[in-house]
PDB file of N, CA and C in Angstrom:
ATOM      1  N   UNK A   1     -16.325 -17.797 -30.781  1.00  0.00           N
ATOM      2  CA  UNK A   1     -17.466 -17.099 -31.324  1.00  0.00           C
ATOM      3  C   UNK A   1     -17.050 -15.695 -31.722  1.00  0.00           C
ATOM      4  N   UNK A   2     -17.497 -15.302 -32.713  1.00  0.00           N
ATOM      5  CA  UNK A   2     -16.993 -13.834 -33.419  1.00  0.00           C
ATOM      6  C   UNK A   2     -18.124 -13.177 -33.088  1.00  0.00           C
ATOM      7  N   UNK A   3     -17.642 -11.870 -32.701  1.00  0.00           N
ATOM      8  CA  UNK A   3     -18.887 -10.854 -32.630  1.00  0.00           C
ATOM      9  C   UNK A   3     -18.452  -9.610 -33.471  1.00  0.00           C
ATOM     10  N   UNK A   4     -19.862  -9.222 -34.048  1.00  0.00           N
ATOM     11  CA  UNK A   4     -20.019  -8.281 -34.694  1.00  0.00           C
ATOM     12  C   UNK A   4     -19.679  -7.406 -34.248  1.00  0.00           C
ATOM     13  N   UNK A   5     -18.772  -6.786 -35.660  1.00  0.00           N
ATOM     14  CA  UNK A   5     -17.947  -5.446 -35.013  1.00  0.00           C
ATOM     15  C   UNK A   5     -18.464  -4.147 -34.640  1.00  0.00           C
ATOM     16  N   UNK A   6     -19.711  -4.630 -34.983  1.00  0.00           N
ATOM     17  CA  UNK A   6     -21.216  -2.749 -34.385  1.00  0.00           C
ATOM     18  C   UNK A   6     -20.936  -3.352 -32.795  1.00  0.00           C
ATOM     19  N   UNK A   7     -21.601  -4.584 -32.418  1.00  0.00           N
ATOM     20  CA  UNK A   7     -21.465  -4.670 -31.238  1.00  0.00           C
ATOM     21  C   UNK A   7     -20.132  -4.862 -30.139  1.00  0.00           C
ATOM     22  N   UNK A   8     -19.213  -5.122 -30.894  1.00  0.00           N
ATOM     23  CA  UNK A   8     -18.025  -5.255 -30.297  1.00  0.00           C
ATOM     24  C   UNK A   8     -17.574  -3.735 -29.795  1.00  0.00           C
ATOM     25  N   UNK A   9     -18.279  -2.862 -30.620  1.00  0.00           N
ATOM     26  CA  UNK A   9     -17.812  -1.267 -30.510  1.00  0.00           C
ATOM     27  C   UNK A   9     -18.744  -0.215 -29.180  1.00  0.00           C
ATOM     28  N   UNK A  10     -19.649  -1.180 -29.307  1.00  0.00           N
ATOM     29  CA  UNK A  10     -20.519  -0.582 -28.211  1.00  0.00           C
ATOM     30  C   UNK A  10     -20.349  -1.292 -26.754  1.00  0.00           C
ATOM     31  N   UNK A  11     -19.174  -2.396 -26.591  1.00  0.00           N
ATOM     32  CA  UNK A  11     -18.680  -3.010 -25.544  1.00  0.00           C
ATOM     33  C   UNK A  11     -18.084  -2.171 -24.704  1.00  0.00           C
ATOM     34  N   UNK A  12     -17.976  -2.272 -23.507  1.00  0.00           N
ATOM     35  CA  UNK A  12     -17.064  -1.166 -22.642  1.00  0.00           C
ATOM     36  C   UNK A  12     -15.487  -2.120 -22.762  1.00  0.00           C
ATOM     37  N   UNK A  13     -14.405  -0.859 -22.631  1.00  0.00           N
ATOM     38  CA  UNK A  13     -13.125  -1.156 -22.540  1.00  0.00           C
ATOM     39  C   UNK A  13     -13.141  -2.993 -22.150  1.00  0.00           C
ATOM     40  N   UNK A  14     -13.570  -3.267 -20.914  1.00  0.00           N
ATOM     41  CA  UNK A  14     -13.033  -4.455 -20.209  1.00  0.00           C
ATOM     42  C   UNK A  14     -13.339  -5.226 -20.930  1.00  0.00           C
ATOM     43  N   UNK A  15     -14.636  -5.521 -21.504  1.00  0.00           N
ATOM     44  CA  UNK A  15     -15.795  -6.470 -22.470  1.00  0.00           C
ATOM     45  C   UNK A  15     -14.787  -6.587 -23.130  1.00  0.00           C
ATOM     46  N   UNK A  16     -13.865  -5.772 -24.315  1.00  0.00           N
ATOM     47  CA  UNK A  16     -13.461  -5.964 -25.399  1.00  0.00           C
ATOM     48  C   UNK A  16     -12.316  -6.632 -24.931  1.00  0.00           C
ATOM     49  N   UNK A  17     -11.721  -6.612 -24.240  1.00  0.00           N
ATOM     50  CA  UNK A  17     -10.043  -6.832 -24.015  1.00  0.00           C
ATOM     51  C   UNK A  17     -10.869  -8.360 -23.106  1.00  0.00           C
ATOM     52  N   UNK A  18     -11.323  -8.806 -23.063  1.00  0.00           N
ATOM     53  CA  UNK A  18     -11.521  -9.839 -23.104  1.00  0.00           C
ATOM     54  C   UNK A  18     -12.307 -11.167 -23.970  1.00  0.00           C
ATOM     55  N   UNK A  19     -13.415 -10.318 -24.608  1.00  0.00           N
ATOM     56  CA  UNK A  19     -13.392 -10.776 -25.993  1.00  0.00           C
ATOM     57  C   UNK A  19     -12.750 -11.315 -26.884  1.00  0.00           C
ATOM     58  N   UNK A  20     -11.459 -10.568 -26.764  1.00  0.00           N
ATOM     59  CA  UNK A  20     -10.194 -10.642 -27.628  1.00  0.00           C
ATOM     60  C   UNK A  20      -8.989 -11.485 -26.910  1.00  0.00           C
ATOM     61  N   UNK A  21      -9.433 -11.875 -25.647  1.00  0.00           N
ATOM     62  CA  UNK A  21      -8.247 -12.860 -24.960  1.00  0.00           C
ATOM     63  C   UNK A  21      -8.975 -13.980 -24.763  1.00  0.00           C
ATOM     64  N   UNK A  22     -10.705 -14.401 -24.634  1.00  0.00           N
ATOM     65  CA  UNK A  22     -11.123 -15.337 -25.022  1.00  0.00           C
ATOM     66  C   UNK A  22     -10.576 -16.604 -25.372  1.00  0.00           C
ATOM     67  N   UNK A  23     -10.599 -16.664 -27.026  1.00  0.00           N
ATOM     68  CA  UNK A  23      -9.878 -17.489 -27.593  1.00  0.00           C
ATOM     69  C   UNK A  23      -8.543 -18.208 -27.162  1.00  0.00           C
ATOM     70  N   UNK A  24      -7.621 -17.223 -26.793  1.00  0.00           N
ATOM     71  CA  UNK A  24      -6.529 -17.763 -26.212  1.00  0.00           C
ATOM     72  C   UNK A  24      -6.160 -18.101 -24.864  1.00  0.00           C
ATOM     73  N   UNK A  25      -7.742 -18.303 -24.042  1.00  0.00           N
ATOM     74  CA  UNK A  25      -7.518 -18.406 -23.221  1.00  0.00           C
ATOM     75  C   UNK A  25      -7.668 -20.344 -23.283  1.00  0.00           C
ATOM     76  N   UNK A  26      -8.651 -20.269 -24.194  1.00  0.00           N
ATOM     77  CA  UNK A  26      -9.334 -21.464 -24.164  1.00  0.00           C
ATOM     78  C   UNK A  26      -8.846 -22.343 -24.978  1.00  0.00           C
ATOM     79  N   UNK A  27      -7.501 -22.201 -26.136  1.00  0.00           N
ATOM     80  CA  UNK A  27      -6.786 -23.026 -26.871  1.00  0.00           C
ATOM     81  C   UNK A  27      -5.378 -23.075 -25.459  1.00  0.00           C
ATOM     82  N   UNK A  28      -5.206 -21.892 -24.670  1.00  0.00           N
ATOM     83  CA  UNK A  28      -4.351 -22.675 -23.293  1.00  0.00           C
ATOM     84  C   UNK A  28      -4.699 -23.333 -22.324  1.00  0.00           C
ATOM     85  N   UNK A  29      -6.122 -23.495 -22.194  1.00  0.00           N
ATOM     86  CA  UNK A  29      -6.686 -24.596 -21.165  1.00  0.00           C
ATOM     87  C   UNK A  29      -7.075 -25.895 -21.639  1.00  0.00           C
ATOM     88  N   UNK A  30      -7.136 -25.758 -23.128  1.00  0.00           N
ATOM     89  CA  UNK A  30      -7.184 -27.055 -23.946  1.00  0.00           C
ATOM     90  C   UNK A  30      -5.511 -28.103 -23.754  1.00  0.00           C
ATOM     91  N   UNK A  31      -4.459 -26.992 -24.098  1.00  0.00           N
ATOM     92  CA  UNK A  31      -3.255 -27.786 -24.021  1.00  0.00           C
ATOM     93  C   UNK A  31      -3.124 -27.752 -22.417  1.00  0.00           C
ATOM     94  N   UNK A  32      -3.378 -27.251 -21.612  1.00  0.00           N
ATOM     95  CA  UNK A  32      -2.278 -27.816 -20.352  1.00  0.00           C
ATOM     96  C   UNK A  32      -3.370 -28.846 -20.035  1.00  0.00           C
ATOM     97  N   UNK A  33      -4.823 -28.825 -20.077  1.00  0.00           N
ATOM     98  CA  UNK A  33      -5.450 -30.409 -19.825  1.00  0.00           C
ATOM     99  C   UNK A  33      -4.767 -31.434 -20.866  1.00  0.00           C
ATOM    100  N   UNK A  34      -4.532 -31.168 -21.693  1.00  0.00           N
ATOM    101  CA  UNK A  34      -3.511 -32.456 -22.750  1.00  0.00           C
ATOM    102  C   UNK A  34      -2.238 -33.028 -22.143  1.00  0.00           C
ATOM    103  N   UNK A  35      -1.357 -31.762 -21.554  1.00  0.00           N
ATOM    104  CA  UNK A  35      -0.307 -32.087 -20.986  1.00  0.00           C
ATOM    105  C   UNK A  35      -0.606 -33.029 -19.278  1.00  0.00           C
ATOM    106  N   UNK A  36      -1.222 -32.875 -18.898  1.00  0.00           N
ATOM    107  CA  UNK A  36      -1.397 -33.177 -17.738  1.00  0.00           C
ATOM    108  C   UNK A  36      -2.139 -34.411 -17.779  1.00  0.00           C
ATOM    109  N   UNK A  37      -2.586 -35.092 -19.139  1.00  0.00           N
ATOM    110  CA  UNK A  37      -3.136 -36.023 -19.541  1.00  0.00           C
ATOM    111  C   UNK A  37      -2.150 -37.027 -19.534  1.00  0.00           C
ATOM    112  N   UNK A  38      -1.466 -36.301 -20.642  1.00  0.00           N
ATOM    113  CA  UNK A  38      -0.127 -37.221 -20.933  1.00  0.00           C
ATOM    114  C   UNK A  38       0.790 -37.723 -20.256  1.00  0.00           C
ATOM    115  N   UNK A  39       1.084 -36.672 -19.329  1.00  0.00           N
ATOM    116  CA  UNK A  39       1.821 -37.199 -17.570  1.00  0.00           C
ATOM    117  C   UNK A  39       1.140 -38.089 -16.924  1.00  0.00           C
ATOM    118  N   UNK A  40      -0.063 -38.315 -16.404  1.00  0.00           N
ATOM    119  CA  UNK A  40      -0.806 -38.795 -16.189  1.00  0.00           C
ATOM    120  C   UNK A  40      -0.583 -40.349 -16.634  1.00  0.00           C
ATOM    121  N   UNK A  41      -1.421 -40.734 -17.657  1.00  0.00           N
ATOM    122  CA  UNK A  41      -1.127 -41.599 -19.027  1.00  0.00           C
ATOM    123  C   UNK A  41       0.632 -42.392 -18.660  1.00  0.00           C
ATOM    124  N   UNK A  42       1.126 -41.355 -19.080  1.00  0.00           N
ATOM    125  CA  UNK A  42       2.848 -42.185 -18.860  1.00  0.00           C
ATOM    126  C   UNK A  42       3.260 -42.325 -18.231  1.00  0.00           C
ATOM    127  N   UNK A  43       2.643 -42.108 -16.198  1.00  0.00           N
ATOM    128  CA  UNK A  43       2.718 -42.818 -15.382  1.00  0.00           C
ATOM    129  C   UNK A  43       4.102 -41.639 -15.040  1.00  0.00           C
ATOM    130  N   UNK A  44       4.216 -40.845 -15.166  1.00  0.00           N
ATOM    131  CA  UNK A  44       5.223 -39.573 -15.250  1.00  0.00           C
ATOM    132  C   UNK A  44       5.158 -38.829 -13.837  1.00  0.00           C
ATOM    133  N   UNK A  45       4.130 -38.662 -13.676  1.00  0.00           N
ATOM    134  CA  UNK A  45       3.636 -37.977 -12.418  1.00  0.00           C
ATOM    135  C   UNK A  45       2.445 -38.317 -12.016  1.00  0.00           C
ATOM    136  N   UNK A  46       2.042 -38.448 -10.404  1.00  0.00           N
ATOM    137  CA  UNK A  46       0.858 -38.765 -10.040  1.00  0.00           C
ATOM    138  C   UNK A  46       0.252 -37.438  -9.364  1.00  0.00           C
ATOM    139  N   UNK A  47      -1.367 -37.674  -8.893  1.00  0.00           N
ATOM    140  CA  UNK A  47      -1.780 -36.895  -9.123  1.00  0.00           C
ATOM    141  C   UNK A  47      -1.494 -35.839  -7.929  1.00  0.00           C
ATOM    142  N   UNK A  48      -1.407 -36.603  -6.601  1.00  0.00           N
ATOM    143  CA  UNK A  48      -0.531 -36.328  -5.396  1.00  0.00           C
ATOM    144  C   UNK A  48       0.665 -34.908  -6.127  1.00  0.00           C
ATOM    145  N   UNK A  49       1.199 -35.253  -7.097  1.00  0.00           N
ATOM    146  CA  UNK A  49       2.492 -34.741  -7.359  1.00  0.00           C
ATOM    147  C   UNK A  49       2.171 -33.620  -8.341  1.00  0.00           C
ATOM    148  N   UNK A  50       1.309 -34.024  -9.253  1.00  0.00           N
ATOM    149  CA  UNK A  50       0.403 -32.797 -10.079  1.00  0.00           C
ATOM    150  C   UNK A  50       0.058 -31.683  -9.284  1.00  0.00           C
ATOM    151  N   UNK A  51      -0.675 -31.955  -8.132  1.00  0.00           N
ATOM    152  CA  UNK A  51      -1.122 -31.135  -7.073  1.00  0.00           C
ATOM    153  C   UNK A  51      -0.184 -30.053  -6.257  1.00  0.00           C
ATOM    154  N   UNK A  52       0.664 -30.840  -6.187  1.00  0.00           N
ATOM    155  CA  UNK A  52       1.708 -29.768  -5.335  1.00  0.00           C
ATOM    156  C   UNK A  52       2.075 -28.826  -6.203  1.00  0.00           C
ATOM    157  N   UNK A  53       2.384 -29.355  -7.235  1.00  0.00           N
ATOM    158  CA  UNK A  53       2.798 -28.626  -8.773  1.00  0.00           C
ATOM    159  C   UNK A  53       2.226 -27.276  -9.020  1.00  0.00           C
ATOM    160  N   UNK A  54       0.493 -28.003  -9.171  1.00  0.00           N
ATOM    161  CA  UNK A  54      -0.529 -26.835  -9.070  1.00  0.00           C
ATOM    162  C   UNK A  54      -0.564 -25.779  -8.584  1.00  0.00           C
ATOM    163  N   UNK A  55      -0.528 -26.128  -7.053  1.00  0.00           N
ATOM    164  CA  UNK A  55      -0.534 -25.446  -6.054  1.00  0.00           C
ATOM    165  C   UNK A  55       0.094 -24.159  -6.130  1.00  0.00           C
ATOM    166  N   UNK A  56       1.760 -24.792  -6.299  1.00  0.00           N
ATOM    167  CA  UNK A  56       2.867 -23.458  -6.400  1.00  0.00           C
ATOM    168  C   UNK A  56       2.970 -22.410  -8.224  1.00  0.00           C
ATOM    169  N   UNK A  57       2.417 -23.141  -8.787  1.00  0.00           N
ATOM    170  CA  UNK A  57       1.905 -22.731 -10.027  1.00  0.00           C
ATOM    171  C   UNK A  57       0.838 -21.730  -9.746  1.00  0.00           C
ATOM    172  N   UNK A  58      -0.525 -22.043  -9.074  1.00  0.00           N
ATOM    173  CA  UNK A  58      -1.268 -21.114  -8.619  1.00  0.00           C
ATOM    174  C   UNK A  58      -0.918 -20.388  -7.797  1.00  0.00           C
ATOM    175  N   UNK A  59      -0.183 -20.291  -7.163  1.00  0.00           N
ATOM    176  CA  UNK A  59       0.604 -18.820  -5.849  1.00  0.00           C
ATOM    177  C   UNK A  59       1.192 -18.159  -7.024  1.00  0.00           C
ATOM    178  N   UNK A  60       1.999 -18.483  -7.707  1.00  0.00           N
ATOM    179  CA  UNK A  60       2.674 -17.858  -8.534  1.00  0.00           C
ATOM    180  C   UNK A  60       1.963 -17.347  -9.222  1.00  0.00           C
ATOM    181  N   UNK A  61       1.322 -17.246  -9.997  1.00  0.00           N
ATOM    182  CA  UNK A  61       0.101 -16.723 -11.215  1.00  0.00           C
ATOM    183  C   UNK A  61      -0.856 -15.830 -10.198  1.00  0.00           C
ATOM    184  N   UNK A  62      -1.472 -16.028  -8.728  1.00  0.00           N
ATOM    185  CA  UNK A  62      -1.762 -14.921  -8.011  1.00  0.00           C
ATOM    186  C   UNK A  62      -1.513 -13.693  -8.060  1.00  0.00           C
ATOM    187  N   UNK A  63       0.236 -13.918  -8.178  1.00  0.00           N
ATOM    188  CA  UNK A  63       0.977 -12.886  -7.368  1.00  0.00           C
ATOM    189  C   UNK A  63       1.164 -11.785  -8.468  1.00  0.00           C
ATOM    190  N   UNK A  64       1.133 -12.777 -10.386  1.00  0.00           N
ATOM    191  CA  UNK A  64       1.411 -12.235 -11.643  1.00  0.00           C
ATOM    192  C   UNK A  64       0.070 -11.641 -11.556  1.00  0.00           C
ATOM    193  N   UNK A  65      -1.418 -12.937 -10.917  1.00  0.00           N
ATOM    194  CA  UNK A  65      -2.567 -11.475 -11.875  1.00  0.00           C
ATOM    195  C   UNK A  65      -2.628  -9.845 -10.639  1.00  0.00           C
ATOM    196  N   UNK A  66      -2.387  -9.797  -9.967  1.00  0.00           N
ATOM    197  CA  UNK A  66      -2.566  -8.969  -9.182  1.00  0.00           C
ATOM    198  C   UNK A  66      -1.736  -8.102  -9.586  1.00  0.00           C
ATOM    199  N   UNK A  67      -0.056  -7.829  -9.695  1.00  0.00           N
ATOM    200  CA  UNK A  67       0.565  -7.299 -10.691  1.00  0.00           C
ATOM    201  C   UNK A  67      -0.392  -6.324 -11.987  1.00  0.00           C
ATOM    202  N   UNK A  68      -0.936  -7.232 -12.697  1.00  0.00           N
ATOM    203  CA  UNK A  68      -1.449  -6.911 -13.764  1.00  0.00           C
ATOM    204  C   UNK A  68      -2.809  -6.674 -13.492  1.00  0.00           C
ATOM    205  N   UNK A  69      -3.050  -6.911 -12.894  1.00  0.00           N
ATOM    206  CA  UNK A  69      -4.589  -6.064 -12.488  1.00  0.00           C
ATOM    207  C   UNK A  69      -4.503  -4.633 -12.609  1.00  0.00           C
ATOM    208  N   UNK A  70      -3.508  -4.324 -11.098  1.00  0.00           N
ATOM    209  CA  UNK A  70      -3.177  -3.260 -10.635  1.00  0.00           C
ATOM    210  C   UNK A  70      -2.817  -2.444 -11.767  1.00  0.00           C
ATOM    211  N   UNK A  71      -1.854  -3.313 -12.929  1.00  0.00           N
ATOM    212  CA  UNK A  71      -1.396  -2.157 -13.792  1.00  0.00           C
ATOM    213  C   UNK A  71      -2.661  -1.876 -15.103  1.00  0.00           C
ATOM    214  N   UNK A  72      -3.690  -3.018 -15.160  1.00  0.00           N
ATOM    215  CA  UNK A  72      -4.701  -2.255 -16.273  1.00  0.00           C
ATOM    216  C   UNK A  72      -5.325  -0.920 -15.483  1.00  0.00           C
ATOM    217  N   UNK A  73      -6.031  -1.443 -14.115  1.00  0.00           N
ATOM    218  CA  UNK A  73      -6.452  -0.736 -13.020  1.00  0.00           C
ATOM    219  C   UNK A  73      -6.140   0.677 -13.499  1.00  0.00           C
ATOM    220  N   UNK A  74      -4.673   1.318 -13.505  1.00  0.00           N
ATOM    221  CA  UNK A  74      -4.328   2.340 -13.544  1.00  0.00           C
ATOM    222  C   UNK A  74      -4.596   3.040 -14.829  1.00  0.00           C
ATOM    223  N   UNK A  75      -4.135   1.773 -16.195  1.00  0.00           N
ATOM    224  CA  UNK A  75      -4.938   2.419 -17.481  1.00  0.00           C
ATOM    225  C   UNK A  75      -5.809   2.561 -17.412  1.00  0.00           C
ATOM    226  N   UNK A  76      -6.634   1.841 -16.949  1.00  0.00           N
ATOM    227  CA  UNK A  76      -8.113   2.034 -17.548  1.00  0.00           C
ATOM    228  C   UNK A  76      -8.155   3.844 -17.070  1.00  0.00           C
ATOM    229  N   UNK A  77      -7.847   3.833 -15.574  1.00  0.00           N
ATOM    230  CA  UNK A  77      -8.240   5.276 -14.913  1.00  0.00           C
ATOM    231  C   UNK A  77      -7.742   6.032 -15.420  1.00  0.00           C
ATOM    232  N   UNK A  78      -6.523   5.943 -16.109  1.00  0.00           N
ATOM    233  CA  UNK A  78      -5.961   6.959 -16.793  1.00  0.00           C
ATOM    234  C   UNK A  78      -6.531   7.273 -18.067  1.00  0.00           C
ATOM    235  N   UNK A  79      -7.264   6.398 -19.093  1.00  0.00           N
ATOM    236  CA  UNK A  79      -7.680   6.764 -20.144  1.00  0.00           C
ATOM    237  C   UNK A  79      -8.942   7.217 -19.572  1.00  0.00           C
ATOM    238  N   UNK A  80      -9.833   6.659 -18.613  1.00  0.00           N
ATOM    239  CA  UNK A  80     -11.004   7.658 -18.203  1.00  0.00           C
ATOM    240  C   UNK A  80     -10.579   9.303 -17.578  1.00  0.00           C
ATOM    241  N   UNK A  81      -9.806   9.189 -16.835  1.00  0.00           N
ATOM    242  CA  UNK A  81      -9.365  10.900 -16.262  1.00  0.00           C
ATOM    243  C   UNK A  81      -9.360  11.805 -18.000  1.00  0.00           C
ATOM    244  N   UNK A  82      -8.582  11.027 -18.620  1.00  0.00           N
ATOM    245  CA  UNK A  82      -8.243  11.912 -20.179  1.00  0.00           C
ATOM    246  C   UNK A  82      -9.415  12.210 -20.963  1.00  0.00           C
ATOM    247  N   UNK A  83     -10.609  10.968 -20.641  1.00  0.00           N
ATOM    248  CA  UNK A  83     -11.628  11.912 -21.482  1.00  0.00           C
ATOM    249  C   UNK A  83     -12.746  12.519 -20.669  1.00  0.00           C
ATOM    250  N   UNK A  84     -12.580  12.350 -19.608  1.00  0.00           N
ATOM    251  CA  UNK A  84     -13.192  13.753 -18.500  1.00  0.00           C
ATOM    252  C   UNK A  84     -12.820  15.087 -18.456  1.00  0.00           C
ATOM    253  N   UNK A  85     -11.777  14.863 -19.011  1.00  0.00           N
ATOM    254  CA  UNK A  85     -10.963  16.095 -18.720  1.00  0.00           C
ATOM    255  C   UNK A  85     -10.776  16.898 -20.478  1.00  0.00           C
ATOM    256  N   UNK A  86     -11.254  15.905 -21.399  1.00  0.00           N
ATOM    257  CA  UNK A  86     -11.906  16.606 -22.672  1.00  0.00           C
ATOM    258  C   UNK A  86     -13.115  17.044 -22.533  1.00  0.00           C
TER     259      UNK A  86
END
């Protein structure tokens, strides 16, 4: 869904930067349900085995969003300190 760029402008920082990752979040949850179809399907992996997969896939991606939290965390505060301080 596209939003109008009056209202896209009156979004706060976070709104927009996700607005804008949206889309790509949701053409990558489209393919890894495809992939995991297809394993599935070709008898490749079961689901027992998907799972464990998951699992350490999700610890891992924890450990990345927290990382990256921490580091918007600090932009964001840093571009707010800069226009307080205008």
């Amino acid at each position: 869904m596209e939003v109008d760029p009056a209202e896209f402008a009156k979004m706060l920082p976070a709104e927009q930067v996700f607005e804008e990752m949206l889309p790509y979040l949701e053409t990558l949850d489209a393919q890894i349900g495809g992939i995991i179809r297809l394993l599935k399907d070709k008898g490749v992996s079961t689901n027992e085995e998907l799972a464990k997969y998951t699992q350490r896939g999700d610890d891992a991606a924890n450990v990345r969003e927290r990382g990256m939290r921490a580091r918007m965390e600090y932009l964001f505060s840093s571009a707010v300190k800069r226009t307080e301080g205008t």
